[in-house]
Protein backbone atom coordinates (compact mmCIF):
# COMPACT_ATOMS: atom_id res chain seq x y z
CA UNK A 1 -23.43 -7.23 -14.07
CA UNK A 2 -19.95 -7.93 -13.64
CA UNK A 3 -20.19 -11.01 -16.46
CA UNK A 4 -22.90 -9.98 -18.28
CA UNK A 5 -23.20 -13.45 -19.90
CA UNK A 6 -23.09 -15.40 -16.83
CA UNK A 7 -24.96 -13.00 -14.72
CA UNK A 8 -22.20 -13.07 -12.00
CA UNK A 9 -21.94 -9.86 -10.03
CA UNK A 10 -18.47 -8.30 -8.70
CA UNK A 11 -19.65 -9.30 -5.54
CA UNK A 12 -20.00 -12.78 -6.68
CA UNK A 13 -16.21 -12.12 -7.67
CA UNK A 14 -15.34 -11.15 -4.24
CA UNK A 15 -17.46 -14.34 -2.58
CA UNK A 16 -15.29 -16.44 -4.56
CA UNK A 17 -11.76 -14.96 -4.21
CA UNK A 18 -12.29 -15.27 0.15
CA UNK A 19 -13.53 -18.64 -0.59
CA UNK A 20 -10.50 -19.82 -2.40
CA UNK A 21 -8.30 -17.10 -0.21
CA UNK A 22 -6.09 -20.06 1.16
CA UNK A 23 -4.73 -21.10 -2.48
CA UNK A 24 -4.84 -17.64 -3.90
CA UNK A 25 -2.39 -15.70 -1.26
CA UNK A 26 0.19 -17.81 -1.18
CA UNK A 27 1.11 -15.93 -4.69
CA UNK A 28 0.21 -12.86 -3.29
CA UNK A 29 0.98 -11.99 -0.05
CA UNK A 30 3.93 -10.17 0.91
CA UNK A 31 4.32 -8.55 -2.18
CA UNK A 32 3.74 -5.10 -3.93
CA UNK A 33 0.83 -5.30 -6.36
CA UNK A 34 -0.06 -3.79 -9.37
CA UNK A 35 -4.02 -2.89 -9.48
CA UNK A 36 -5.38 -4.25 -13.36
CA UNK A 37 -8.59 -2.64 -13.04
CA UNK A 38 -11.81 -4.22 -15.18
CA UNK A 39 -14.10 -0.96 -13.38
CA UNK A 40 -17.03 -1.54 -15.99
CA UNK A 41 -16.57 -5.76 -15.92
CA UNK A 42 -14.86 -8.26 -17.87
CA UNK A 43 -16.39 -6.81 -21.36
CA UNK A 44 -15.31 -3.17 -20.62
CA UNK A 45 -11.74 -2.43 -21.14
CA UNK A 46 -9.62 -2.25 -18.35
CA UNK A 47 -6.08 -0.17 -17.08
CA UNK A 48 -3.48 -0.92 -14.50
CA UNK A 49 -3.06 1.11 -11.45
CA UNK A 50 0.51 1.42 -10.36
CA UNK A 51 -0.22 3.67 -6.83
CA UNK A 52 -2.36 2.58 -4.43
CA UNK A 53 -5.56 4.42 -4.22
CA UNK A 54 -5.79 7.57 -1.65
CA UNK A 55 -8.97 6.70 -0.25
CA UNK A 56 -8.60 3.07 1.03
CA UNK A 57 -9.10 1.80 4.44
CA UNK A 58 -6.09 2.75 6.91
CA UNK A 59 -5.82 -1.37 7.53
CA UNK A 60 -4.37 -1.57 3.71
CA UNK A 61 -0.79 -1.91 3.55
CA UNK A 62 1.22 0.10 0.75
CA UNK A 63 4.84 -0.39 0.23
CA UNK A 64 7.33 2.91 -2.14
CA UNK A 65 8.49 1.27 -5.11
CA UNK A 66 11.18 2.96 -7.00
CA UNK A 67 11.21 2.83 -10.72
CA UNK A 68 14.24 3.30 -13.17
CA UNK A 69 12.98 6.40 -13.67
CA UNK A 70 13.63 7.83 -10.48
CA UNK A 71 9.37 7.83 -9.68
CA UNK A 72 7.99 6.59 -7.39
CA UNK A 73 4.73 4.28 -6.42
CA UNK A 74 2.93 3.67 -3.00
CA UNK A 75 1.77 0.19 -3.91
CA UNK A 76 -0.38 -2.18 -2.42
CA UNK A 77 0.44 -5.28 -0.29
CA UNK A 78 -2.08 -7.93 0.24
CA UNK A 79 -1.60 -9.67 3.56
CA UNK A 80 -5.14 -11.56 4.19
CA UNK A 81 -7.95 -12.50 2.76
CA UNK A 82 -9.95 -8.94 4.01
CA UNK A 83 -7.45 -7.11 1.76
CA UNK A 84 -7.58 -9.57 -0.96
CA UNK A 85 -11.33 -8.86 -0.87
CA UNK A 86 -11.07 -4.65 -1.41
CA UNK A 87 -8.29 -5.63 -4.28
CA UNK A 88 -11.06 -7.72 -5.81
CA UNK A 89 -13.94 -5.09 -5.02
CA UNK A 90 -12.07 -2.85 -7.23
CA UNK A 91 -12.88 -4.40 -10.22
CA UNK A 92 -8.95 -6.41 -10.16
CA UNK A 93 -10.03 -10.06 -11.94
CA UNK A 94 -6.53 -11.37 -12.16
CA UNK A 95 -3.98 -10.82 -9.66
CA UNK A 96 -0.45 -9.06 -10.28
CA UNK A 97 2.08 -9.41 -7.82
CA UNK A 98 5.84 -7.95 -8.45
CA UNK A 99 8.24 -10.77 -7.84
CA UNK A 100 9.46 -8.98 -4.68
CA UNK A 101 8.67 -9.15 -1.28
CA UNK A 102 7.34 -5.79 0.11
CA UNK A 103 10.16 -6.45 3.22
CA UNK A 104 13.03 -7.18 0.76
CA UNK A 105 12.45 -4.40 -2.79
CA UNK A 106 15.48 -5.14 -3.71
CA UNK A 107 15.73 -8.87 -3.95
CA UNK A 108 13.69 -10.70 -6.49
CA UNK A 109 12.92 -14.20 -5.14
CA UNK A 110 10.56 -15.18 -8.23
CA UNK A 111 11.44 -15.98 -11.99
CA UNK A 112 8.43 -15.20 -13.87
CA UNK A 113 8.63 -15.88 -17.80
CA UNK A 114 6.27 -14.94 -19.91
CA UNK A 115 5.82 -17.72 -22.62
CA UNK A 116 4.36 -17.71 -26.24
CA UNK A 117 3.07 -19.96 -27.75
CA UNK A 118 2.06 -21.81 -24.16
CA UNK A 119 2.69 -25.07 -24.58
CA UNK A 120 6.50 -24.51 -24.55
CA UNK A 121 5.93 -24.19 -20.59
CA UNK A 122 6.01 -27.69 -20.22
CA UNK A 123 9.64 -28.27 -20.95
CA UNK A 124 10.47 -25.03 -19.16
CA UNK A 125 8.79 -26.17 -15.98
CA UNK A 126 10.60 -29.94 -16.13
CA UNK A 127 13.65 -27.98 -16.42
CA UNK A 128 12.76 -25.75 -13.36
CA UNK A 129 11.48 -28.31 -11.14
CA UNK A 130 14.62 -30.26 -11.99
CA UNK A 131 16.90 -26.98 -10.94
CA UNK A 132 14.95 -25.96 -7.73
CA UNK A 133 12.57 -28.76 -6.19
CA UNK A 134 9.55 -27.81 -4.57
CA UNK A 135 8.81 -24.73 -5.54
CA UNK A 136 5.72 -23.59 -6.88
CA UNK A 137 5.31 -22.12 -10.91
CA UNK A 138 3.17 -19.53 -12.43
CA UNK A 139 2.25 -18.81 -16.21
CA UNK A 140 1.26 -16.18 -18.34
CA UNK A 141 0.08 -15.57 -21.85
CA UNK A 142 -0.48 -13.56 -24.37
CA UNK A 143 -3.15 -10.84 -23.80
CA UNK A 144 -5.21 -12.64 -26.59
CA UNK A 145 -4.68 -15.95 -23.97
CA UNK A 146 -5.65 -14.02 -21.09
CA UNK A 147 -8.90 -12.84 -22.41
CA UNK A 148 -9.54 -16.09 -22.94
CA UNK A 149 -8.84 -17.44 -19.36
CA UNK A 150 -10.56 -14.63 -17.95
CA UNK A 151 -13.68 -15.27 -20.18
CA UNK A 152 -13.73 -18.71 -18.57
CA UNK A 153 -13.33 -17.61 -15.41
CA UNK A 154 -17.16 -17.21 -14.38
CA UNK A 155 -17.71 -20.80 -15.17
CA UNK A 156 -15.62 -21.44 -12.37
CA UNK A 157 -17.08 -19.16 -10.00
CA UNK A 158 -19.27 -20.90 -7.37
CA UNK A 159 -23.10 -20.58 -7.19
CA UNK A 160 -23.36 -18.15 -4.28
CA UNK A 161 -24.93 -20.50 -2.37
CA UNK A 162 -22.16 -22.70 -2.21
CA UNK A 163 -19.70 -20.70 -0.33
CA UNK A 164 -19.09 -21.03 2.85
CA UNK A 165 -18.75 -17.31 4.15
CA UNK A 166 -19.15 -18.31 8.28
CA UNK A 167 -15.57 -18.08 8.96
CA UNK A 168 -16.38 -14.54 9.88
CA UNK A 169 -18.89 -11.54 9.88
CA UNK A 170 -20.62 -11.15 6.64
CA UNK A 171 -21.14 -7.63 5.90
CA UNK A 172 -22.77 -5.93 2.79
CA UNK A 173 -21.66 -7.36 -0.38
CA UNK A 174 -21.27 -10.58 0.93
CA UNK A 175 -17.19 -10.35 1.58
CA UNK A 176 -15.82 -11.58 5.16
CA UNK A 177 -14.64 -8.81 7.20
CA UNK A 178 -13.91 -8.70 10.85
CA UNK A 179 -15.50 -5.18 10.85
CA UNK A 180 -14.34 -3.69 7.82
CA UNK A 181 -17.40 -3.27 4.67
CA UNK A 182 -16.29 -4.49 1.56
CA UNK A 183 -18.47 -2.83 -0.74
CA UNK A 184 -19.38 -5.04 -4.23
């Protein structure tokens, strides 16, 4: 059990992220990712995987990253909704996108700010919207905040039932693949 006290599976997880793929990689695609790993569920403590694993599909995209350090990081880059399912598969709840584009390293084209207490983002985001129109925000929290968001996060997930998964080929674990398993 993924969320032992909803009794949602990580396949459930997956079924839900390529349902609401359309919203979700607009955030996400393009861009280097960092992998925060929940391999034991949302109860069992989790790390964050900087390289992209050796044994994924050839069809997953990895970008070098260089760090001030002088390493370096094949990372992953989430283009559809296939790959957004093996991120998810991986036990990766919450995504985390570097505020890059995987084409342009060098280049940040998002401000991310990472606000405590939370309600201060309201006069931060006026302010925003007021300085660039249109686009889009994102917020963060404290890690006590997270857990809680990601606690209420199976409450949002849909009864399995309820997804619509006919878009493509369903293979084993429920995720939509056009040929490629996603295990759950």
């Amino acid at each position: 059990m993924f969320f032992p006290h909803t009794g949602h599976t990580k396949s459930d997880l997956v079924r839900y992220y390529v349902a609401v793929a359309d919203g979700a990689l607009p955030g996400v695609a393009g861009r280097p990712m960092a992998l925060k790993r929940f391999v034991n569920g949302v109860e069992g403590e989790f790390f964050f995987q900087k390289r992209a694993p050796k044994s994924r599909p050839p069809w997953i995209d990895t970008v070098e990253l260089r760090f001030p350090s002088g390493r370096t990081a094949d990372e992953i880059i989430v283009h559809d909704d296939d790959a957004l399912a093996w991120v998810v598969n991986l036990g990766c709840i919450d995504l985390n996108p570097h505020p890059v584009r995987a084409d342009d390293l060098d280049h940040p084209d998002e401000l991310r700010v990472d606000l405590d207490p939370v309600p201060v983002w309201g006069g931060i985001r006026s302010a925003m919207s007021r300085l660039r129109p249109g686009r889009s925000s994102k917020t963060s929290a404290s890690s006590a905040e997270r857990r809680r968001r990601v606690a209420r996060l199976p409450h949002l997930l849909p009864h399995p039932a309820a997804v619509d998964l006919h878009r493509g080929a369903t293979c084993r674990g429920g995720a939509r693949s056009r040929g490629r398993a996603a295990r759950a």
